[in-house]
PDB file of N, CA and C in Angstrom:
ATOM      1  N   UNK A   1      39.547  13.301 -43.190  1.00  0.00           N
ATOM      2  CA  UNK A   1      38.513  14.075 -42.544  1.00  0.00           C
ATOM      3  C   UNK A   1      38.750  14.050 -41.043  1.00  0.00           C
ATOM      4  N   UNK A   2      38.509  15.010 -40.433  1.00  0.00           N
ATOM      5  CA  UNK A   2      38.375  15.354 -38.811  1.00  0.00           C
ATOM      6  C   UNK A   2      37.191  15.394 -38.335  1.00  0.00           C
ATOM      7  N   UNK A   3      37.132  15.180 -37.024  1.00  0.00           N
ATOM      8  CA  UNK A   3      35.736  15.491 -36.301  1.00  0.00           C
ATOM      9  C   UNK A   3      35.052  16.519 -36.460  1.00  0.00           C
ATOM     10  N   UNK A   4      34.093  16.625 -36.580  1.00  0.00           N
ATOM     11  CA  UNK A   4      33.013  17.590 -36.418  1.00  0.00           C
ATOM     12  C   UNK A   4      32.719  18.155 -35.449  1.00  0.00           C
ATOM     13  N   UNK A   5      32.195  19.056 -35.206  1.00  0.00           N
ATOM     14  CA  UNK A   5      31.644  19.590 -33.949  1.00  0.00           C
ATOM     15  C   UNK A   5      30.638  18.964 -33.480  1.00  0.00           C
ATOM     16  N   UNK A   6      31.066  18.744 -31.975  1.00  0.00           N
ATOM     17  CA  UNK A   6      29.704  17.864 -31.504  1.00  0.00           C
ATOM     18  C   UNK A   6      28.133  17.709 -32.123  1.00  0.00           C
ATOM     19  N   UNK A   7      27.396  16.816 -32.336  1.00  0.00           N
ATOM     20  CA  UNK A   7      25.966  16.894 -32.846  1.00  0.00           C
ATOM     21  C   UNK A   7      25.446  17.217 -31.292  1.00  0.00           C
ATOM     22  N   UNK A   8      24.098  17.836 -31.308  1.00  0.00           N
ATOM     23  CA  UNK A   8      23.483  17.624 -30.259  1.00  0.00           C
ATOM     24  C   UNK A   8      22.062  16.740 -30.759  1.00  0.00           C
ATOM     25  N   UNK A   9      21.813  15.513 -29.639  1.00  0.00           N
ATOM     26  CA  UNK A   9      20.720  14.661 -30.443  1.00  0.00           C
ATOM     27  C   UNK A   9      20.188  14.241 -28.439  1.00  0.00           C
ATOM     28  N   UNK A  10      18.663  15.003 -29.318  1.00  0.00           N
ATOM     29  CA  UNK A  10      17.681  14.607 -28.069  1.00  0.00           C
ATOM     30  C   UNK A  10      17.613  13.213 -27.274  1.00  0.00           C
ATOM     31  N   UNK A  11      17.753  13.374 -25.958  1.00  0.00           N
ATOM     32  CA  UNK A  11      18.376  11.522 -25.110  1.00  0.00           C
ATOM     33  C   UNK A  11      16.572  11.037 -25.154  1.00  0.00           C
ATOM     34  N   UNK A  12      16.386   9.935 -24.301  1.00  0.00           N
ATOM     35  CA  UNK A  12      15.355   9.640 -24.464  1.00  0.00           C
ATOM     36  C   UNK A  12      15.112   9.683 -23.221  1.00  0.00           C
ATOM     37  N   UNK A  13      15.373  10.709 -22.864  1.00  0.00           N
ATOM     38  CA  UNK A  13      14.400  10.995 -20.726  1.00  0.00           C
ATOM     39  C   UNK A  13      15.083   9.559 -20.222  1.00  0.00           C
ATOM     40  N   UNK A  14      16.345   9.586 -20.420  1.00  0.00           N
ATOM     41  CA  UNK A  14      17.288   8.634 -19.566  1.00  0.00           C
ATOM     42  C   UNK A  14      17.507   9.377 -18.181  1.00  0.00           C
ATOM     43  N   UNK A  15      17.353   8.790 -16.571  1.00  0.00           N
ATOM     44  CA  UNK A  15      17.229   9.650 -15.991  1.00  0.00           C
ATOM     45  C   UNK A  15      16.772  11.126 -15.727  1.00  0.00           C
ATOM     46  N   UNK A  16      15.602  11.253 -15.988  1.00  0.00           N
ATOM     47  CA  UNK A  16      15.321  12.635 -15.438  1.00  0.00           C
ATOM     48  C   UNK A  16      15.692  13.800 -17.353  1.00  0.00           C
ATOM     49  N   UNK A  17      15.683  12.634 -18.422  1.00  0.00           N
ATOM     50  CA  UNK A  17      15.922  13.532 -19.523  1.00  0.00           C
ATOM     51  C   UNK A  17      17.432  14.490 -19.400  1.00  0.00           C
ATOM     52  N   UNK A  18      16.943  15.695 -20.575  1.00  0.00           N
ATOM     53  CA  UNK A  18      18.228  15.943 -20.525  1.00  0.00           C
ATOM     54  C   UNK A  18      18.896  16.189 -21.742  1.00  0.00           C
ATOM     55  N   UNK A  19      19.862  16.422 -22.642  1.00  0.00           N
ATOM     56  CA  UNK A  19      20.650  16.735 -23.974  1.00  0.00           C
ATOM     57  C   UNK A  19      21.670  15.502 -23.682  1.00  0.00           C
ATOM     58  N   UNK A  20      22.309  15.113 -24.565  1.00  0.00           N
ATOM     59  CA  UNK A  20      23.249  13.899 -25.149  1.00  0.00           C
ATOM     60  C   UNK A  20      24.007  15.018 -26.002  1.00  0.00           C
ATOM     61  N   UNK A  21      25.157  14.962 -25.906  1.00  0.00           N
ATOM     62  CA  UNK A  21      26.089  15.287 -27.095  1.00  0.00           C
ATOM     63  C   UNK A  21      27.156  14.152 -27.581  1.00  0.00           C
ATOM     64  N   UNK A  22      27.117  13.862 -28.344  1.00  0.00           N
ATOM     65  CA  UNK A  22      28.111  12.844 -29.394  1.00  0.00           C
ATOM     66  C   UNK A  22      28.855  13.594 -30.127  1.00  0.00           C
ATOM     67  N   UNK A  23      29.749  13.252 -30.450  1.00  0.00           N
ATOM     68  CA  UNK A  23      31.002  13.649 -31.400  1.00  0.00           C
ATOM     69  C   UNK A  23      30.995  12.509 -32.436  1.00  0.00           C
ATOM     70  N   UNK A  24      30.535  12.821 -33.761  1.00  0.00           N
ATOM     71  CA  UNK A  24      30.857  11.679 -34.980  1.00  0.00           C
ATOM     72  C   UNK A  24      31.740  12.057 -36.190  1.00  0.00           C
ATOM     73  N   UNK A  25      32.348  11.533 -36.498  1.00  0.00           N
ATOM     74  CA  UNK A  25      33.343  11.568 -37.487  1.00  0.00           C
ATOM     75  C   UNK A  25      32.904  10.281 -38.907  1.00  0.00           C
ATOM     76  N   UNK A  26      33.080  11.288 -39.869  1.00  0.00           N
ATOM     77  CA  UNK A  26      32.605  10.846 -41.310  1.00  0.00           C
ATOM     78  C   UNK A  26      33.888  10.260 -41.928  1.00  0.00           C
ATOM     79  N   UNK A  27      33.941   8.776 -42.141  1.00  0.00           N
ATOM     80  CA  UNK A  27      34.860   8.404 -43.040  1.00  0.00           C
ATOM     81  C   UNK A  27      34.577   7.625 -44.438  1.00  0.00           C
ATOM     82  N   UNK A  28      35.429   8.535 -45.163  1.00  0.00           N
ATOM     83  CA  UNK A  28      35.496   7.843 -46.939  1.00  0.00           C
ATOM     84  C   UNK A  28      35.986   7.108 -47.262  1.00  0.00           C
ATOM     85  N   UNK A  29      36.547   5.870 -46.290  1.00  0.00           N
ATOM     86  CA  UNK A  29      37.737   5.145 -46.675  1.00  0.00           C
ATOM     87  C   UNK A  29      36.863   3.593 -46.391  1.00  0.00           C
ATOM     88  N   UNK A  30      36.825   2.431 -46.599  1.00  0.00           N
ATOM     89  CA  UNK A  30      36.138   0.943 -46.132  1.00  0.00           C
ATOM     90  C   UNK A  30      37.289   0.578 -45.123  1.00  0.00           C
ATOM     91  N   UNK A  31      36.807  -0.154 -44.329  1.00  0.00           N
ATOM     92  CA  UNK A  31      37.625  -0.932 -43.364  1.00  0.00           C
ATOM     93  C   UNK A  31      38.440  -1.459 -44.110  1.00  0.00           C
ATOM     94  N   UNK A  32      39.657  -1.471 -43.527  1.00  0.00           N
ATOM     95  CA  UNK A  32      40.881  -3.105 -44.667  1.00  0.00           C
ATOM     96  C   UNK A  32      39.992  -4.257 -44.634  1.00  0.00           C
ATOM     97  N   UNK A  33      40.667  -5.361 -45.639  1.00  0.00           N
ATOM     98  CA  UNK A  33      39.590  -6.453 -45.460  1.00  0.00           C
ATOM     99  C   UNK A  33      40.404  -7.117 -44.719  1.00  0.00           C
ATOM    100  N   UNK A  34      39.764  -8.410 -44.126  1.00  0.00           N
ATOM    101  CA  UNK A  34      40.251  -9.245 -43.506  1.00  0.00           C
ATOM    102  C   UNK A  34      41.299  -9.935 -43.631  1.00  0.00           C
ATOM    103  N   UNK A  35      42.037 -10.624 -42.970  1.00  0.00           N
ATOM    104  CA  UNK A  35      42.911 -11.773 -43.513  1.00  0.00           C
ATOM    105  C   UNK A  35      42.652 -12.742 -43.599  1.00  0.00           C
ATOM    106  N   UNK A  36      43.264 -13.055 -45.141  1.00  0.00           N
ATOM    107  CA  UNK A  36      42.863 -14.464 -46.387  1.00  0.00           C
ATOM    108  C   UNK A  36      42.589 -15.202 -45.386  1.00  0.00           C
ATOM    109  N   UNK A  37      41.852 -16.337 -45.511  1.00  0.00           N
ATOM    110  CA  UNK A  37      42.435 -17.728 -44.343  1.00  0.00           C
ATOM    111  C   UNK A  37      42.661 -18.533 -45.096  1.00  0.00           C
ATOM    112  N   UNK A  38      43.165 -18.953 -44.077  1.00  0.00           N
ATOM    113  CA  UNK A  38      44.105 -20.623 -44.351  1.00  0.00           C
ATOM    114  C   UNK A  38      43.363 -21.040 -45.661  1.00  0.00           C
ATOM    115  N   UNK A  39      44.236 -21.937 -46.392  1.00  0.00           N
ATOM    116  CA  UNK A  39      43.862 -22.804 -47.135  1.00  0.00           C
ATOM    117  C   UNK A  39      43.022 -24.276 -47.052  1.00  0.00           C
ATOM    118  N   UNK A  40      42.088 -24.266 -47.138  1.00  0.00           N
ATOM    119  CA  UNK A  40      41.259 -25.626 -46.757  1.00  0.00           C
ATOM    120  C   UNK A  40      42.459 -27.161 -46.849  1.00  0.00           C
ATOM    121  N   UNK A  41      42.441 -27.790 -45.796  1.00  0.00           N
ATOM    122  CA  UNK A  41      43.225 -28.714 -46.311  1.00  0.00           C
ATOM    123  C   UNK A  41      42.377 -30.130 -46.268  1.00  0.00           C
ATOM    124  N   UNK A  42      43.087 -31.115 -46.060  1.00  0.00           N
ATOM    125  CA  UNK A  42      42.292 -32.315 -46.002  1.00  0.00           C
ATOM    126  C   UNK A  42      42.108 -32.692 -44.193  1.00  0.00           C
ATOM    127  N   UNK A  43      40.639 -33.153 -43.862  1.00  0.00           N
ATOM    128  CA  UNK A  43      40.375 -33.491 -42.481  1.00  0.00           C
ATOM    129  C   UNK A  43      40.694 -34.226 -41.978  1.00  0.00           C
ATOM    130  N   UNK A  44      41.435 -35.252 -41.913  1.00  0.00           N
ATOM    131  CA  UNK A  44      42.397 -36.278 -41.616  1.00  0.00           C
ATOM    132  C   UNK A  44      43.646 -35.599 -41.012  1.00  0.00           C
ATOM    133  N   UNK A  45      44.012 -36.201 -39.598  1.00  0.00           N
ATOM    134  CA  UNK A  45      44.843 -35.731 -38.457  1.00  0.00           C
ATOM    135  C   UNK A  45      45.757 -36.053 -39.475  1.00  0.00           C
ATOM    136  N   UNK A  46      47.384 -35.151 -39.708  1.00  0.00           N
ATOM    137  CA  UNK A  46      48.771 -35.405 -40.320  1.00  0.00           C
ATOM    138  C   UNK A  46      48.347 -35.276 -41.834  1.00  0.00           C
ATOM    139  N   UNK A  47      47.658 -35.087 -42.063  1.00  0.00           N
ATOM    140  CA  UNK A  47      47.277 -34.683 -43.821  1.00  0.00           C
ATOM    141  C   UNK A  47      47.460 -33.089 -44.288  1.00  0.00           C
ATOM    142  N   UNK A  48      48.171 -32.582 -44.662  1.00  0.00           N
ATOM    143  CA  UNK A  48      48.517 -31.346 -45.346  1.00  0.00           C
ATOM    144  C   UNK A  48      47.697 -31.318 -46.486  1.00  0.00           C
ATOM    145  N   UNK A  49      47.396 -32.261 -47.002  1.00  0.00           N
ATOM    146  CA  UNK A  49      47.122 -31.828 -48.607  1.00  0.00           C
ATOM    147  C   UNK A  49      45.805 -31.304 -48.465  1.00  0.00           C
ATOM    148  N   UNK A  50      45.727 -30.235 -50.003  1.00  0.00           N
ATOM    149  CA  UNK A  50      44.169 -29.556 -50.105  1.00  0.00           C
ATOM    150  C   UNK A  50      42.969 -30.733 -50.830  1.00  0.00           C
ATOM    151  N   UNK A  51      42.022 -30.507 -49.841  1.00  0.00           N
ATOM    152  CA  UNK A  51      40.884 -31.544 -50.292  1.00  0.00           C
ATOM    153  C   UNK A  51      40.248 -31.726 -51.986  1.00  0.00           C
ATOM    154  N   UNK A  52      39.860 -32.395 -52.498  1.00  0.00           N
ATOM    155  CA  UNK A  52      39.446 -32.519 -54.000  1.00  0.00           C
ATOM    156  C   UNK A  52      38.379 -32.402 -53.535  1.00  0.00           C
ATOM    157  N   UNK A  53      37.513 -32.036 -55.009  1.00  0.00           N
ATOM    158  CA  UNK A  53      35.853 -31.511 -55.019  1.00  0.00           C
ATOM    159  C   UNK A  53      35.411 -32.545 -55.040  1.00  0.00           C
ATOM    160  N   UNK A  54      34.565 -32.879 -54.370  1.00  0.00           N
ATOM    161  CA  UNK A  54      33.615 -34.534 -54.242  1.00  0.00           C
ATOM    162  C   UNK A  54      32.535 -33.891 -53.304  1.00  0.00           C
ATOM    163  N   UNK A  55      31.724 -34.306 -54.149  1.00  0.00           N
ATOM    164  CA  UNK A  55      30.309 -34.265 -53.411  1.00  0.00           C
ATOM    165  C   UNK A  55      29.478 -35.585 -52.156  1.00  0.00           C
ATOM    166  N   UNK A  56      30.426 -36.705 -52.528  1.00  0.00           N
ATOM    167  CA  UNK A  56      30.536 -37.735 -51.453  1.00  0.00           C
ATOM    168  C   UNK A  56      31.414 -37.443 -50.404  1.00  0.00           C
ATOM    169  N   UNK A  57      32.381 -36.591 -50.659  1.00  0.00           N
ATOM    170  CA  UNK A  57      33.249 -36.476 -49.190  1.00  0.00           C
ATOM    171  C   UNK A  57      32.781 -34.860 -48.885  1.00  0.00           C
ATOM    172  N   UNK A  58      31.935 -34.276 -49.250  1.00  0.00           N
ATOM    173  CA  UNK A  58      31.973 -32.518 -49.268  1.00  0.00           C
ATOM    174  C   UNK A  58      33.241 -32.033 -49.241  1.00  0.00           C
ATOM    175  N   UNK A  59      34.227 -32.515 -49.943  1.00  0.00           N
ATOM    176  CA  UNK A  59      35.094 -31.664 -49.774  1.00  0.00           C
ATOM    177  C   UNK A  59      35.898 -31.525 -49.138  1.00  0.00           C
ATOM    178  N   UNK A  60      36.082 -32.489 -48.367  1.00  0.00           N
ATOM    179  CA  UNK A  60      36.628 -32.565 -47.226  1.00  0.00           C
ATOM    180  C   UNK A  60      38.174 -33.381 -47.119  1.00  0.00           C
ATOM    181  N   UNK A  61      38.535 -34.361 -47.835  1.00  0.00           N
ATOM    182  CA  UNK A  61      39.414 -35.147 -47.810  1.00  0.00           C
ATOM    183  C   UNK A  61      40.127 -35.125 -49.412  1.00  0.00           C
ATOM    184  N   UNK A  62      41.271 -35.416 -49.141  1.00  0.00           N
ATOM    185  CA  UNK A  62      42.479 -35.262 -50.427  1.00  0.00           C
ATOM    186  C   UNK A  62      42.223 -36.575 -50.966  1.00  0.00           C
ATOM    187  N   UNK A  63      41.929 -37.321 -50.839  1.00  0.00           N
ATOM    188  CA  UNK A  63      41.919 -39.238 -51.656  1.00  0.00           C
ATOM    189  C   UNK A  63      41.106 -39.936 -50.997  1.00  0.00           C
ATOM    190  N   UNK A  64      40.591 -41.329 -51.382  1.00  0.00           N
ATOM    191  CA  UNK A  64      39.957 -42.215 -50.928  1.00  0.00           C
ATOM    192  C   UNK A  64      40.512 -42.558 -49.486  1.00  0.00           C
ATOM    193  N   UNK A  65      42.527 -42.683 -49.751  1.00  0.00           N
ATOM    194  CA  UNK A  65      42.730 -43.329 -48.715  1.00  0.00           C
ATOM    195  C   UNK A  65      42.623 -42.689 -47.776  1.00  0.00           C
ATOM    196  N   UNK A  66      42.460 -41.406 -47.506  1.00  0.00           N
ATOM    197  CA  UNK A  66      42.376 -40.521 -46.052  1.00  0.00           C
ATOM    198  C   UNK A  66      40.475 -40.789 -45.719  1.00  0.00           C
ATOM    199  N   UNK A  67      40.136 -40.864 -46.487  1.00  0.00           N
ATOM    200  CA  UNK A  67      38.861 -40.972 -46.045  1.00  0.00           C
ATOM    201  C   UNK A  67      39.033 -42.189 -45.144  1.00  0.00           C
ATOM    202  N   UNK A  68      39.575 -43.496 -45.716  1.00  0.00           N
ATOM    203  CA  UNK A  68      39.537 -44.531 -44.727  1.00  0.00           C
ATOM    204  C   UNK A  68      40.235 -44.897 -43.777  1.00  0.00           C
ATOM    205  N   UNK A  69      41.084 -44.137 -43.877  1.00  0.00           N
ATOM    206  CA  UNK A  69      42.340 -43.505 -42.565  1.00  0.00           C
ATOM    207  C   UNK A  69      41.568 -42.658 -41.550  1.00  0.00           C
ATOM    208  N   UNK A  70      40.781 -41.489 -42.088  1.00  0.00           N
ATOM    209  CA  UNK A  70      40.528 -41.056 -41.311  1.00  0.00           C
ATOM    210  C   UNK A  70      38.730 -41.697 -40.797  1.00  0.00           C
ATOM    211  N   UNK A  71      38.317 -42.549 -41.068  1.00  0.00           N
ATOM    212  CA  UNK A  71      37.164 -43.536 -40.746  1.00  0.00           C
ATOM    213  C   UNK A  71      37.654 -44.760 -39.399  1.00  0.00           C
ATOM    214  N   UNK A  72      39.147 -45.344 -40.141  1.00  0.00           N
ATOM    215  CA  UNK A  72      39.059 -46.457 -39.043  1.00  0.00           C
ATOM    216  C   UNK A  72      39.574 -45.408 -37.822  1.00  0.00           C
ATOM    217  N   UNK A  73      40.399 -44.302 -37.859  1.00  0.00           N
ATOM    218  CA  UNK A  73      40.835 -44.171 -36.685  1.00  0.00           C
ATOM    219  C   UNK A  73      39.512 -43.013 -36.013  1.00  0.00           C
ATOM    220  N   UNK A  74      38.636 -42.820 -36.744  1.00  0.00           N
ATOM    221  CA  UNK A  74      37.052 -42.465 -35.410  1.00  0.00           C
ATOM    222  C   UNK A  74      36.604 -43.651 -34.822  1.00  0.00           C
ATOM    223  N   UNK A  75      36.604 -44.529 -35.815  1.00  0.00           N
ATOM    224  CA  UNK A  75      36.281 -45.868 -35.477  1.00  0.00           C
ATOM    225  C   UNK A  75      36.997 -46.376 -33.909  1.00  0.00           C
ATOM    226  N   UNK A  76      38.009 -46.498 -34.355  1.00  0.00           N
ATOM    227  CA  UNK A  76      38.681 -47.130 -33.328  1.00  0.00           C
ATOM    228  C   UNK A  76      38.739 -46.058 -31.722  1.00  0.00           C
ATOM    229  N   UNK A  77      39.019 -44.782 -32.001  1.00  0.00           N
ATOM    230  CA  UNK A  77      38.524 -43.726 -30.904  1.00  0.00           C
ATOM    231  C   UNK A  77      36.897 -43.925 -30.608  1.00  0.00           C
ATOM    232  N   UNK A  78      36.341 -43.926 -31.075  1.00  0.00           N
ATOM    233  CA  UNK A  78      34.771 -44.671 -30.444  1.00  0.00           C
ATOM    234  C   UNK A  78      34.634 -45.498 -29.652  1.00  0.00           C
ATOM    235  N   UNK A  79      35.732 -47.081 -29.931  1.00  0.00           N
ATOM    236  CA  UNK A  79      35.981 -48.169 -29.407  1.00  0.00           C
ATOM    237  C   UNK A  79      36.703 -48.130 -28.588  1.00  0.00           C
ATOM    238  N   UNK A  80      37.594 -46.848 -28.257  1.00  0.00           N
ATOM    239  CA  UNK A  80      37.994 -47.286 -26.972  1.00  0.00           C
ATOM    240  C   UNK A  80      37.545 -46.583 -25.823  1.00  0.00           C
ATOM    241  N   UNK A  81      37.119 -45.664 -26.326  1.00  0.00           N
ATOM    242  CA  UNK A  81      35.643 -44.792 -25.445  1.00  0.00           C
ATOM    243  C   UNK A  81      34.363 -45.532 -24.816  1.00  0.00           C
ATOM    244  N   UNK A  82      34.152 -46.647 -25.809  1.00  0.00           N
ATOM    245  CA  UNK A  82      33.080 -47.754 -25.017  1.00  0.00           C
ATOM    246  C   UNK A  82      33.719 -48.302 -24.563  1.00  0.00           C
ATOM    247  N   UNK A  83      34.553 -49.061 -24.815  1.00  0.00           N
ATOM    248  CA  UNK A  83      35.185 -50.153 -23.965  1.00  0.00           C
ATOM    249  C   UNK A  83      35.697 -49.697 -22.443  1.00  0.00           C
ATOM    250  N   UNK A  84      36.215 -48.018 -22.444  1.00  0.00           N
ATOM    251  CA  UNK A  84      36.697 -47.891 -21.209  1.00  0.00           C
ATOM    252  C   UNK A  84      35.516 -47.751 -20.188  1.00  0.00           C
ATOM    253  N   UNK A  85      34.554 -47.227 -20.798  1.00  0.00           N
ATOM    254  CA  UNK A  85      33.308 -47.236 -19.877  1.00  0.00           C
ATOM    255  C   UNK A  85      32.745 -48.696 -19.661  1.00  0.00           C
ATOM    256  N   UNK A  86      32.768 -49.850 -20.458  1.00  0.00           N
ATOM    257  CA  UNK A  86      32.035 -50.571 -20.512  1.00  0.00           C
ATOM    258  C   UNK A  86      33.183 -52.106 -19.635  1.00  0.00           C
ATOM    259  N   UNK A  87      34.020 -51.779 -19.247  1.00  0.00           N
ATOM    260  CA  UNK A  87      34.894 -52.101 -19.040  1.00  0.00           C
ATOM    261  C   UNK A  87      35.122 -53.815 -19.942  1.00  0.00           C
ATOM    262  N   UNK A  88      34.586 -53.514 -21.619  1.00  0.00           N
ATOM    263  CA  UNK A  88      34.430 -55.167 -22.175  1.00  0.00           C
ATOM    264  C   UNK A  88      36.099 -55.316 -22.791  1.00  0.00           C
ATOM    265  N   UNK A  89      36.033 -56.520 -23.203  1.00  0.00           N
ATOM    266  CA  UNK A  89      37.210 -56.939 -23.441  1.00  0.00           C
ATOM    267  C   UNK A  89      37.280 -57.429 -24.631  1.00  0.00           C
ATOM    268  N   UNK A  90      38.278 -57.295 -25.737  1.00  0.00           N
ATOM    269  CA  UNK A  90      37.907 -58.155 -27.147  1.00  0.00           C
ATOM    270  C   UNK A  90      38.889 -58.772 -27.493  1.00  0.00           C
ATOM    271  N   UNK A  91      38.211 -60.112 -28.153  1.00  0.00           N
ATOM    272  CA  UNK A  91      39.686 -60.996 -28.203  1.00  0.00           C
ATOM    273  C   UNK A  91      39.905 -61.090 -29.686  1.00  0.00           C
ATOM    274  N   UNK A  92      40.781 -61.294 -30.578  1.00  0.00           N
ATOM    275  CA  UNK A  92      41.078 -61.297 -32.213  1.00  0.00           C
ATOM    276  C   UNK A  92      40.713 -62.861 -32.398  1.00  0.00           C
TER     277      UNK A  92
END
């Protein structure tokens, strides 16, 4: 399909009123759809794999052990975020 001949459609007394003409064009076709995305993987930094359905992890992590991989090392990024502010010191 091609354009139409201009519509004419009453403005709304934008400045001093007045006529608006638009040009609209009728299409039969849907937009393309989007592109797929990515594949969900597991949330753990260096983990490729796709997450298993668990309603304790939402979904989020491939195994137990990334869950606790990816636990101590927030953990430990927390800890060194206080400590640099807090300037404390910890001994083993």
């Amino acid at each position: 399909m091609g354009l139409r001949p201009p519509q004419t459609v009453p403005s709304l007394n934008f400045f001093g009123g007045g006529v608006l003409q638009v040009a609209v064009e009728l299409v039969a076709e849907s937009p393309p759809a989007p592109p797929e995305s990515p594949r969900p993987r597991c949330v753990r930094v260096g983990c490729d794999r796709p997450p298993i359905e668990s309603s304790e992890w939402d979904s989020e992590y491939c195994s137990s052990e990334c869950v606790v991989r990816h636990c101590r090392d927030v953990f430990l990024a927390w800890l060194a975020a206080r400590n640099a502010n807090n300037n404390v010191v910890f001994v083993k």
